[in-house]
C-alpha atoms as a PDB file:
ATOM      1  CA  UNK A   1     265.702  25.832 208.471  1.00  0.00           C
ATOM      2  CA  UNK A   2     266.449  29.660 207.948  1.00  0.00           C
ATOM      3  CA  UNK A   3     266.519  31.718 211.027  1.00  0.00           C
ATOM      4  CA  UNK A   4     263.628  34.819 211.148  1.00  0.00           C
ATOM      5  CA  UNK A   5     266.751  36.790 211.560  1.00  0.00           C
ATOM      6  CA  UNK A   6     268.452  35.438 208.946  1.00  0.00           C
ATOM      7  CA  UNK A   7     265.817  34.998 206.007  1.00  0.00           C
ATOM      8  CA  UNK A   8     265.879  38.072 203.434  1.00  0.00           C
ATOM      9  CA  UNK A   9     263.178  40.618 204.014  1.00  0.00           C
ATOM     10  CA  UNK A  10     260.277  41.399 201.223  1.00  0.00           C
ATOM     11  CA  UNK A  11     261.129  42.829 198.018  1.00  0.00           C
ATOM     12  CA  UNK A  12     258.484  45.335 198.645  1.00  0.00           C
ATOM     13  CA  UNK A  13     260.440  46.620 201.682  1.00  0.00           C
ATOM     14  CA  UNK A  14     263.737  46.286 200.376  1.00  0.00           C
ATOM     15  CA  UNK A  15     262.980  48.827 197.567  1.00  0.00           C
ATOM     16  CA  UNK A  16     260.798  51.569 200.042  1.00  0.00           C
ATOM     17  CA  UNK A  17     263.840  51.278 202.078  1.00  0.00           C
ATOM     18  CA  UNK A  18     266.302  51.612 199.047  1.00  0.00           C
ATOM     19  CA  UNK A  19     264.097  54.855 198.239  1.00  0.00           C
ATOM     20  CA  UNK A  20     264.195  56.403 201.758  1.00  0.00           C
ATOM     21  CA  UNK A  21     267.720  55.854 202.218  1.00  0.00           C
ATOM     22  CA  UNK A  22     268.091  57.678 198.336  1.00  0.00           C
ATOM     23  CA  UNK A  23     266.537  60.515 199.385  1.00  0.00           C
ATOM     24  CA  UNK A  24     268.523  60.849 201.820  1.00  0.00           C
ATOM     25  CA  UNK A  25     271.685  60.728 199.908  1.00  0.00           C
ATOM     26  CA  UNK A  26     270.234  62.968 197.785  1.00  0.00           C
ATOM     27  CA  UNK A  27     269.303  65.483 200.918  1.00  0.00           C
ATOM     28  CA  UNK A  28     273.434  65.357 202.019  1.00  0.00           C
ATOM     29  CA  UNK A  29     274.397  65.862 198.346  1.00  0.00           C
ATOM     30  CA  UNK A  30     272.619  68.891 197.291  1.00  0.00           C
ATOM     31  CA  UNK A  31     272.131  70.509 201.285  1.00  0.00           C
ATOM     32  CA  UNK A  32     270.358  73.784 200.304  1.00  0.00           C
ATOM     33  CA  UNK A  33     269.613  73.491 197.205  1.00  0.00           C
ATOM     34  CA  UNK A  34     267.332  69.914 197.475  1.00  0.00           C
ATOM     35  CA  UNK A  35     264.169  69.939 195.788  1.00  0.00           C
ATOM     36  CA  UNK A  36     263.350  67.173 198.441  1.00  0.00           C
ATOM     37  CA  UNK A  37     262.991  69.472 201.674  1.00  0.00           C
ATOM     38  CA  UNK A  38     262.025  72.590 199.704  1.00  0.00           C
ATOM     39  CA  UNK A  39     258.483  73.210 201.627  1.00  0.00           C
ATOM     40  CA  UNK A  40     260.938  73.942 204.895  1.00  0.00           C
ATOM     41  CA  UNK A  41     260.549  77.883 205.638  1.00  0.00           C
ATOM     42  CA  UNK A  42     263.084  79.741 203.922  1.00  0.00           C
ATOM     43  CA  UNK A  43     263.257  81.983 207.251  1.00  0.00           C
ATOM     44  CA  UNK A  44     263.526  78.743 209.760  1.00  0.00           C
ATOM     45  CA  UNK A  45     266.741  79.585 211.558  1.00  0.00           C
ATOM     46  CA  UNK A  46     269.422  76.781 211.114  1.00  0.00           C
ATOM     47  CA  UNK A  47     267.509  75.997 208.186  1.00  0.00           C
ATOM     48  CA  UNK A  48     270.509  74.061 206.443  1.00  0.00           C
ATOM     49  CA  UNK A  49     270.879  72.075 209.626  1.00  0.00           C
ATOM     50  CA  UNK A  50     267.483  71.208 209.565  1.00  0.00           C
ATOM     51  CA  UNK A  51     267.875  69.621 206.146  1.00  0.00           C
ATOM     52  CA  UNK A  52     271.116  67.952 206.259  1.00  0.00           C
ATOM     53  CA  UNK A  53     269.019  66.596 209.793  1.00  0.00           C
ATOM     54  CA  UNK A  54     266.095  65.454 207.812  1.00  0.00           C
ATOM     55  CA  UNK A  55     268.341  63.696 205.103  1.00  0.00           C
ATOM     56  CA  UNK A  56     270.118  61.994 207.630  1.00  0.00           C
ATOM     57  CA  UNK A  57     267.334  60.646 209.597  1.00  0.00           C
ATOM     58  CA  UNK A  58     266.053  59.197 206.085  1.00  0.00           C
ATOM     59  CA  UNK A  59     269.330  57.799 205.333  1.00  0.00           C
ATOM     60  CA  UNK A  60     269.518  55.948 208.672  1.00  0.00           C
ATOM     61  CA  UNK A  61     266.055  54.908 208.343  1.00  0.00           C
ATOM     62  CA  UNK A  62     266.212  53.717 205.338  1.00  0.00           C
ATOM     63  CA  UNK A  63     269.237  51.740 205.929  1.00  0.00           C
ATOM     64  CA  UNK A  64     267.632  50.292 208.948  1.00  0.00           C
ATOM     65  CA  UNK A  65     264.908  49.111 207.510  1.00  0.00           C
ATOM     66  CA  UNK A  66     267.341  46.575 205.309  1.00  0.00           C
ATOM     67  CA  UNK A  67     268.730  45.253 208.436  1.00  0.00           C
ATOM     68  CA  UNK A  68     266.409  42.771 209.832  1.00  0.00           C
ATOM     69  CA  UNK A  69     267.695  43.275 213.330  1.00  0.00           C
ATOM     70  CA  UNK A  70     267.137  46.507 213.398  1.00  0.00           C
ATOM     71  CA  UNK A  71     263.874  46.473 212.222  1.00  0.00           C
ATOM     72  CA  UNK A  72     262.045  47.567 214.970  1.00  0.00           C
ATOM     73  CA  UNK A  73     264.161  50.665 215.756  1.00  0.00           C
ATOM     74  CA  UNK A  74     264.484  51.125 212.249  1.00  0.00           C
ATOM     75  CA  UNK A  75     260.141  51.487 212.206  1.00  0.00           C
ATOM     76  CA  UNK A  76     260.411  53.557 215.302  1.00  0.00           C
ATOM     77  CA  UNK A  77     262.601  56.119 213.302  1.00  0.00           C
ATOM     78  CA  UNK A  78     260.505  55.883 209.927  1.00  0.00           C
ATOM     79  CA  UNK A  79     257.225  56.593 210.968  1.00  0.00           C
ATOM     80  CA  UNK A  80     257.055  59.045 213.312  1.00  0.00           C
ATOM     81  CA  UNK A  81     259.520  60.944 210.595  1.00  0.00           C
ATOM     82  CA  UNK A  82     257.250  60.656 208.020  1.00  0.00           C
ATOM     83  CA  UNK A  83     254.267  61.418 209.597  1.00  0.00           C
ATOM     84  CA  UNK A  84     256.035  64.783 210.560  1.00  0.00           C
ATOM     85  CA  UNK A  85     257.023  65.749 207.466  1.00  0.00           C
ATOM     86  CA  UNK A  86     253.688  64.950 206.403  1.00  0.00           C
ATOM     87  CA  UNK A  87     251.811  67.204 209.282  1.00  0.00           C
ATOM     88  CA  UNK A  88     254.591  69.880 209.710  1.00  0.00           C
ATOM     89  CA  UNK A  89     255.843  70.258 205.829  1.00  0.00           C
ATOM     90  CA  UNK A  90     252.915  69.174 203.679  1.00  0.00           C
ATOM     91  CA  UNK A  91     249.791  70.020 205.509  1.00  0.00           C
ATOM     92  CA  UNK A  92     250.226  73.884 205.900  1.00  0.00           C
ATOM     93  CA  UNK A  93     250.556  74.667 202.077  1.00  0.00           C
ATOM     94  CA  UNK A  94     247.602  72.546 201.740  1.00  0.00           C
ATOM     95  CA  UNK A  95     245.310  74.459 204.461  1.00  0.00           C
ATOM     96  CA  UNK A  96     247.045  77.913 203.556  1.00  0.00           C
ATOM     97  CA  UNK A  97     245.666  77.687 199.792  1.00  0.00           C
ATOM     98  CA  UNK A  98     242.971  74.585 199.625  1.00  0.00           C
ATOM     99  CA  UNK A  99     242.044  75.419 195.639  1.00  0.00           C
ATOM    100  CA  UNK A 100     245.654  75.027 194.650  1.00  0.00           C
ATOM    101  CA  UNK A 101     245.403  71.146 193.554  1.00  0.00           C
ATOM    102  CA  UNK A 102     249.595  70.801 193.945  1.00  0.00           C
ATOM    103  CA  UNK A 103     249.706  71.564 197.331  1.00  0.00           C
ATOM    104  CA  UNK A 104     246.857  67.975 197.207  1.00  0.00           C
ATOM    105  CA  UNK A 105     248.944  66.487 195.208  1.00  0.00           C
ATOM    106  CA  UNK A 106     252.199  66.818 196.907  1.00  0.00           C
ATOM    107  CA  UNK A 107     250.675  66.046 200.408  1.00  0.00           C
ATOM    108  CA  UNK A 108     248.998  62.847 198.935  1.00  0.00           C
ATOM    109  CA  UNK A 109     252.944  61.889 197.814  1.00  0.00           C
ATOM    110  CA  UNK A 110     254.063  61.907 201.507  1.00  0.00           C
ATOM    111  CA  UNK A 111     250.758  60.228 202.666  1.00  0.00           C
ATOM    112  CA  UNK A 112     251.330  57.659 200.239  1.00  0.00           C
ATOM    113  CA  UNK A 113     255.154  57.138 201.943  1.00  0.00           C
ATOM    114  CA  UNK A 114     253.924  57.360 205.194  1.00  0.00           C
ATOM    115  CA  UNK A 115     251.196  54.538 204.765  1.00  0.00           C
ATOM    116  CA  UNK A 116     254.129  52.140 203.941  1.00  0.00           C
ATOM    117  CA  UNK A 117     256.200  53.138 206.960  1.00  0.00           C
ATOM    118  CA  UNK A 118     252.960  52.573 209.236  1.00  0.00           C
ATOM    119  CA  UNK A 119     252.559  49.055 207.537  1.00  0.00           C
ATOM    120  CA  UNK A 120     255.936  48.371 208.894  1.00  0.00           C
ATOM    121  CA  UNK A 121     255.332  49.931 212.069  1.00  0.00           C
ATOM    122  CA  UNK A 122     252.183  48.253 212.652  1.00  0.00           C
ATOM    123  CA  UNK A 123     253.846  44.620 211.686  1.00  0.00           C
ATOM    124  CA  UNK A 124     257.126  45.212 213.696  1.00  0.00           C
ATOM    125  CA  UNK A 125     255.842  47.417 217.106  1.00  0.00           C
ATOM    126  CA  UNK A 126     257.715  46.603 219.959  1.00  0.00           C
ATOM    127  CA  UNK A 127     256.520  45.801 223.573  1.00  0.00           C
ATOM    128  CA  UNK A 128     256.430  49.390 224.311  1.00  0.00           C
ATOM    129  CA  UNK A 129     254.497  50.250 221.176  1.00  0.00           C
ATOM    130  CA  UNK A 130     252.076  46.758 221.713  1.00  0.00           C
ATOM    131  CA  UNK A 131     251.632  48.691 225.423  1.00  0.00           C
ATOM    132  CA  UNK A 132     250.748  52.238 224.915  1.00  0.00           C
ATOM    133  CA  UNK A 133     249.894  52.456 221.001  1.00  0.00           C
ATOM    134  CA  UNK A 134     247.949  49.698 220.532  1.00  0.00           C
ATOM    135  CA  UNK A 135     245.776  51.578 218.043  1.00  0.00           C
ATOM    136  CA  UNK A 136     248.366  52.119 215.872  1.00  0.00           C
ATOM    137  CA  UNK A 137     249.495  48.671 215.884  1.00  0.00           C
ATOM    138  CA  UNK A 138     248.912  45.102 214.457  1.00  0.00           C
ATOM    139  CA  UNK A 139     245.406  44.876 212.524  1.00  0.00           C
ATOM    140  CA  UNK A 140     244.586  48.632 213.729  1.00  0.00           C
ATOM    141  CA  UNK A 141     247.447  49.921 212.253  1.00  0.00           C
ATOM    142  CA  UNK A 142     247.421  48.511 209.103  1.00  0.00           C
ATOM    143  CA  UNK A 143     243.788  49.356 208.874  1.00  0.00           C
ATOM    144  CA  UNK A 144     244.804  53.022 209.397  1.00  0.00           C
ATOM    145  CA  UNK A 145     247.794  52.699 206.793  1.00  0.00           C
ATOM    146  CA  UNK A 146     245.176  51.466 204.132  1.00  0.00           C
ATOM    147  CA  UNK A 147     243.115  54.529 204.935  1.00  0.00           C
ATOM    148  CA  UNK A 148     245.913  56.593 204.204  1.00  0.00           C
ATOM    149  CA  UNK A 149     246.722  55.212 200.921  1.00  0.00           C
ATOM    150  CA  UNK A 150     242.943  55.423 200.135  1.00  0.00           C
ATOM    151  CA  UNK A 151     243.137  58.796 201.060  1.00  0.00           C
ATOM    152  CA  UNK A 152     246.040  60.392 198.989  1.00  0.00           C
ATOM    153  CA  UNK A 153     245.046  57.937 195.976  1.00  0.00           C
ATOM    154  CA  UNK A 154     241.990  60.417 194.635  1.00  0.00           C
ATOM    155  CA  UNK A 155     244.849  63.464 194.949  1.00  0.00           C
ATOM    156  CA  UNK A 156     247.084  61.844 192.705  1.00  0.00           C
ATOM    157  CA  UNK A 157     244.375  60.883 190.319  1.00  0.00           C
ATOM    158  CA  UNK A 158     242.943  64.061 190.079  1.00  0.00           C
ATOM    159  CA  UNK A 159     246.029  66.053 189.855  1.00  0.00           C
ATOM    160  CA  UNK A 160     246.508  63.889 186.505  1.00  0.00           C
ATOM    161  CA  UNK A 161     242.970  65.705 185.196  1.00  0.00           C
ATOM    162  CA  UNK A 162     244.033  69.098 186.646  1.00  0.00           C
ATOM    163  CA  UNK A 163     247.497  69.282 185.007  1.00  0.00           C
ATOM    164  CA  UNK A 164     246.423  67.249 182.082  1.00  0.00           C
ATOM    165  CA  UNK A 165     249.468  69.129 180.329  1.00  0.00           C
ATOM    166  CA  UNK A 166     252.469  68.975 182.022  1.00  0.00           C
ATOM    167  CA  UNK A 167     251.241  65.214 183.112  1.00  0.00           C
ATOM    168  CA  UNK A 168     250.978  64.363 179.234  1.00  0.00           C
ATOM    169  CA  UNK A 169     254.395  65.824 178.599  1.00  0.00           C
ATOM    170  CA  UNK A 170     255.798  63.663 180.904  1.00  0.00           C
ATOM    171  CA  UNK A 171     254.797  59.966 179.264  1.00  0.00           C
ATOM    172  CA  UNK A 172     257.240  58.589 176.835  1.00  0.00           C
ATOM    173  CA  UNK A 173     256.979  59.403 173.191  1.00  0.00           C
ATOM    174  CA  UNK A 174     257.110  56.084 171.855  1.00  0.00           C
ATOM    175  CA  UNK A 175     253.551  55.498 174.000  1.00  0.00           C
ATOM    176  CA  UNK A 176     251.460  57.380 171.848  1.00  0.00           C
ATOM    177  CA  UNK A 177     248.433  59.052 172.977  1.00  0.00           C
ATOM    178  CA  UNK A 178     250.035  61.037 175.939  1.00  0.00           C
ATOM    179  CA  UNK A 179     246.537  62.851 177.209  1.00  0.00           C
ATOM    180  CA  UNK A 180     244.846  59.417 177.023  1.00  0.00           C
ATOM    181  CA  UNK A 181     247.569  58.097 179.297  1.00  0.00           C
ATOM    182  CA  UNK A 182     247.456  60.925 181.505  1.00  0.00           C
ATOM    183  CA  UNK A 183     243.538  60.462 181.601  1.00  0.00           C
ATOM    184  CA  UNK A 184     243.630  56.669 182.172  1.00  0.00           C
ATOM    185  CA  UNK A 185     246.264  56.746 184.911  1.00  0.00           C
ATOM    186  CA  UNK A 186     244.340  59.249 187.007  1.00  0.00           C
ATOM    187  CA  UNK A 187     241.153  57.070 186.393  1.00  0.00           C
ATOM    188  CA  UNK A 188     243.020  54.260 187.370  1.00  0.00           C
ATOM    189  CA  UNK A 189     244.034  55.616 190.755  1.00  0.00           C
ATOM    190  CA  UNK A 190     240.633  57.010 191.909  1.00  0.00           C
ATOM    191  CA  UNK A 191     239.562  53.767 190.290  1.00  0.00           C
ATOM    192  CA  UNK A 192     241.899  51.950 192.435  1.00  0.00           C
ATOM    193  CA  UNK A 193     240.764  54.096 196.004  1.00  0.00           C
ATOM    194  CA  UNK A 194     237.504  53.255 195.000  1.00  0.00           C
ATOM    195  CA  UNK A 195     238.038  49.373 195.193  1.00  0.00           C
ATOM    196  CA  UNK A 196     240.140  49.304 198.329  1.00  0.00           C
ATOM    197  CA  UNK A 197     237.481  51.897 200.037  1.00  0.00           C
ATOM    198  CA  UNK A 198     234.710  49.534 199.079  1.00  0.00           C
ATOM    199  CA  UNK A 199     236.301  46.551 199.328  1.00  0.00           C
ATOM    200  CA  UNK A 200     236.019  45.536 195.623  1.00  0.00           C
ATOM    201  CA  UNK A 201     238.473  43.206 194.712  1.00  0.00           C
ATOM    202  CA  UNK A 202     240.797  45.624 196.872  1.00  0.00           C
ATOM    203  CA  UNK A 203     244.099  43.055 196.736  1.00  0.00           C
ATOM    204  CA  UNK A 204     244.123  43.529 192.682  1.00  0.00           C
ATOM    205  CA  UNK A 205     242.843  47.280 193.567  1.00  0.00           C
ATOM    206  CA  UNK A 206     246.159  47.831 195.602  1.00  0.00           C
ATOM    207  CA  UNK A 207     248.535  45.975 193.703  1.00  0.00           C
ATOM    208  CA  UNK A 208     247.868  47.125 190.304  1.00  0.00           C
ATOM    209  CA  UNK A 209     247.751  50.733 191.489  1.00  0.00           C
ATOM    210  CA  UNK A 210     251.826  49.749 192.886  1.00  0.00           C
ATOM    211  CA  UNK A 211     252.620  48.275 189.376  1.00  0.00           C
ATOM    212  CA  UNK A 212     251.467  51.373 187.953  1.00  0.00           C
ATOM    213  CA  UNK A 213     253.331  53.812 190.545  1.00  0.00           C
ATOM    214  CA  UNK A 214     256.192  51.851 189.445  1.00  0.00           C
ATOM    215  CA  UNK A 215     255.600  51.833 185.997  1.00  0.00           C
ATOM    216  CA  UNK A 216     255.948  55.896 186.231  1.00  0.00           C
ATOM    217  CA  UNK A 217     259.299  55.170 188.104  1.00  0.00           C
ATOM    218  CA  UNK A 218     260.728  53.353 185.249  1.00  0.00           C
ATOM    219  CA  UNK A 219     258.961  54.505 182.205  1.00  0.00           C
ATOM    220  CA  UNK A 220     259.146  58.086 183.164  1.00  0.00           C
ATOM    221  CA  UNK A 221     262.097  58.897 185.544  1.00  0.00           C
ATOM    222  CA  UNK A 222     264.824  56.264 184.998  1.00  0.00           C
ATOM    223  CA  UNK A 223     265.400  57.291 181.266  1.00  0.00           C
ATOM    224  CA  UNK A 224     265.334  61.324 182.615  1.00  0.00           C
ATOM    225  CA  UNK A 225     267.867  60.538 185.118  1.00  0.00           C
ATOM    226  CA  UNK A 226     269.984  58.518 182.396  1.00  0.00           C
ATOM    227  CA  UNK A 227     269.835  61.163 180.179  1.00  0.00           C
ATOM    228  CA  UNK A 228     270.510  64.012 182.239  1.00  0.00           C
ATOM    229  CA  UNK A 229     272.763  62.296 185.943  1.00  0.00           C
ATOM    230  CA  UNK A 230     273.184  65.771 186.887  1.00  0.00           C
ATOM    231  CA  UNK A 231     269.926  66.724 187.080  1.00  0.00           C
ATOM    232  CA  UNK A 232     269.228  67.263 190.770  1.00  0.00           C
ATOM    233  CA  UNK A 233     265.472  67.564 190.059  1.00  0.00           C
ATOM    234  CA  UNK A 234     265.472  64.569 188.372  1.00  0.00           C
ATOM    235  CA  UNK A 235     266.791  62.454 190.188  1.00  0.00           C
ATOM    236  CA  UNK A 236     263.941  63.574 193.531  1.00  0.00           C
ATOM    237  CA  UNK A 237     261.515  63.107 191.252  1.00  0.00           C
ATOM    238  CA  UNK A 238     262.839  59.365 190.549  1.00  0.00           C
ATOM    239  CA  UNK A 239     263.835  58.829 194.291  1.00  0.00           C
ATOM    240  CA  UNK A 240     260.659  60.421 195.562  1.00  0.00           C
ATOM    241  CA  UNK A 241     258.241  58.363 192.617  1.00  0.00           C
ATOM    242  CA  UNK A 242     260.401  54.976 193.898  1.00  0.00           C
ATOM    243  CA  UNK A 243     259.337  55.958 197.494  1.00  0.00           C
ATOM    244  CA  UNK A 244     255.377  56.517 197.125  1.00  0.00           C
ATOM    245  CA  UNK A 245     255.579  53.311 194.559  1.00  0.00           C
ATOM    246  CA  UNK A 246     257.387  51.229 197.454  1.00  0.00           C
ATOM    247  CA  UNK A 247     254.606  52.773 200.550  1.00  0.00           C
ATOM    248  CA  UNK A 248     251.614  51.388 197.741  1.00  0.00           C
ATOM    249  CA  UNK A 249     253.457  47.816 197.466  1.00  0.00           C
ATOM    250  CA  UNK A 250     253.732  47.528 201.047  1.00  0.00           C
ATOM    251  CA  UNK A 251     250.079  48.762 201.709  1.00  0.00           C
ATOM    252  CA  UNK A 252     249.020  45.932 198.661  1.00  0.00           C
ATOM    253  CA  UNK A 253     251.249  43.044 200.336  1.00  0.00           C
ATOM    254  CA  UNK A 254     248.488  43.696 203.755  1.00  0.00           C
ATOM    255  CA  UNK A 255     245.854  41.860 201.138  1.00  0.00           C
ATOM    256  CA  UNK A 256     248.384  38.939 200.727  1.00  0.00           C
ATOM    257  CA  UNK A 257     246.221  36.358 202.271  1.00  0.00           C
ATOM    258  CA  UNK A 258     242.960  37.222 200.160  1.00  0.00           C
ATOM    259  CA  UNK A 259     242.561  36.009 197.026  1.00  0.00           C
ATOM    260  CA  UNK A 260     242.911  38.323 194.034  1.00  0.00           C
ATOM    261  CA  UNK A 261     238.940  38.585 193.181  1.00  0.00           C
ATOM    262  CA  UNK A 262     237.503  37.875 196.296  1.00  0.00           C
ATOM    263  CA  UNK A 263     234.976  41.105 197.853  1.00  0.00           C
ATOM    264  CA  UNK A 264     233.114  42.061 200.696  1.00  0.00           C
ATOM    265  CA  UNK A 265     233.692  40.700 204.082  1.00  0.00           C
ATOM    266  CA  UNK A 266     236.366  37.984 202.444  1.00  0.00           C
ATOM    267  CA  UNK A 267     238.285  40.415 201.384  1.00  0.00           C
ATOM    268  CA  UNK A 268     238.941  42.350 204.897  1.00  0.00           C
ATOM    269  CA  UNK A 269     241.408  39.975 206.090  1.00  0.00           C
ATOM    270  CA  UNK A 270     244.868  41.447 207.107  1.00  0.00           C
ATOM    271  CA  UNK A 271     248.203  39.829 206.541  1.00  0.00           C
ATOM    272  CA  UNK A 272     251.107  41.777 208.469  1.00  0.00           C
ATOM    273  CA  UNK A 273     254.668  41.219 206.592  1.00  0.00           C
END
């Protein structure tokens, strides 16, 4: 019989953790310059030490997180980094200019990462965390990751209707149709809130909305990054896209043990990974 220790982890965590650690990479690489930690104040002294900081707690984490040993320091690292970046980095813009739907958007991006790293968290706490954040733990915490997800889902969707354009511009030309896409995709994740919220078929809800995210990953960023490596902007917008895809897979895999169209109170149960 394989050891816990030794048994591969989830694909689903494998690949958020893959997309952490790339961001990080990509933090170190570009220092300054990276799209990735843009929303820090340009007038924070030690700024550059701030980022090359941030990119190196991601890296770690994210490396971590592959190491099934280190799993629960690796969760004690994640969330409490992304739930920072979410409060301190993303959450000002937003309450500084409320009407500007980007600032929704790009909060609702982090959100979406930070619901997978609470997922983890809440499967992997420690004793200490079991003690004194029992809240955030076990059943309760994955609750509160799913409420995150359902949260950010709407901003994503709606940023689809609100920059119908540059959204259309981005879907592949051999598609077709690239408003219909970019109306059906931001449908499909306030569609996909909506069934999770309600607890309509939420497992097929979740997962489909991940297939999609990832869709966008592949369809969308892979070739730009192919066609233009040196792209620094292109390859966060790949890294980053990976990352929210990977937080929606993990908050899906919580609905493991219900069956695909089961509703209602049948379809509340919690699987931790």
């Amino acid at each position: 019989m394989v050891s816990a220790i030794a048994s591969p982890i989830r694909p689903s965590r494998a690949a958020f953790a893959a997309a952490l650690a790339g961001l990080g990479i990509a933090g170190l690489i570009y220092g300054n310059s990276s799209g990735i930690w843009e929303p820090l104040p340009k007038s924070l002294p030690g700024r550059s030490l701030v980022m090359y900081s941030c990119s190196l707690v991601a890296l770690a984490g994210g490396l971590a997180l592959a190491v099934r040993p280190l799993t629960v320091l690796a969760c004690r690292i994640v969330l409490p980094f992304l739930l920072l970046w979410l409060v301190l980095l993303k959450l000002p813009p937003l309450l500084l200019a409320p009407q500007v739907v980007v600032g929704w958007e790009s909060f609702a991006e982090t959100a979406a990462l930070s619901a997978g790293g609470w997922c983890l968290f809440a499967a992997h706490a420690g004793a200490w965390e079991r003690r004194h954040l029992a809240f955030a733990v076990g059943e309760s915490g994955v609750r509160a990751a799913r409420a995150l997800l359902i949260a950010a889902l709407p901003m994503i969707g709606v940023s689809h209707f609100a920059y119908h354009d540059l959204t259309a511009s981005l879907v592949p030309k051999w598609l077709g149709f690239p408003l219909g896409w970019t109306y059906l995709t931001g449908a499909a994740s306030l569609a996909a809130a909506a069934g999770m919220l309600l607890g309509v078929v939420p497992r097929l809800a979740a997962s489909l909305e991940a297939a999609m995210l990832w869709t966008f990953t592949l369809l969308v960023w892979v070739p730009r990054v192919v066609s233009r490596p040196h792209d620094e902007g292109n390859w966060s917008e790949l890294l980053i896209s990976a990352a929210i895809a990977g937080g929606a897979w993990l908050v899906a895999g919580t609905w493991r043990g219900v069956p695909w169209l089961a509703s209602g109170s049948a379809a509340r149960r919690i699987t931790l990974e």
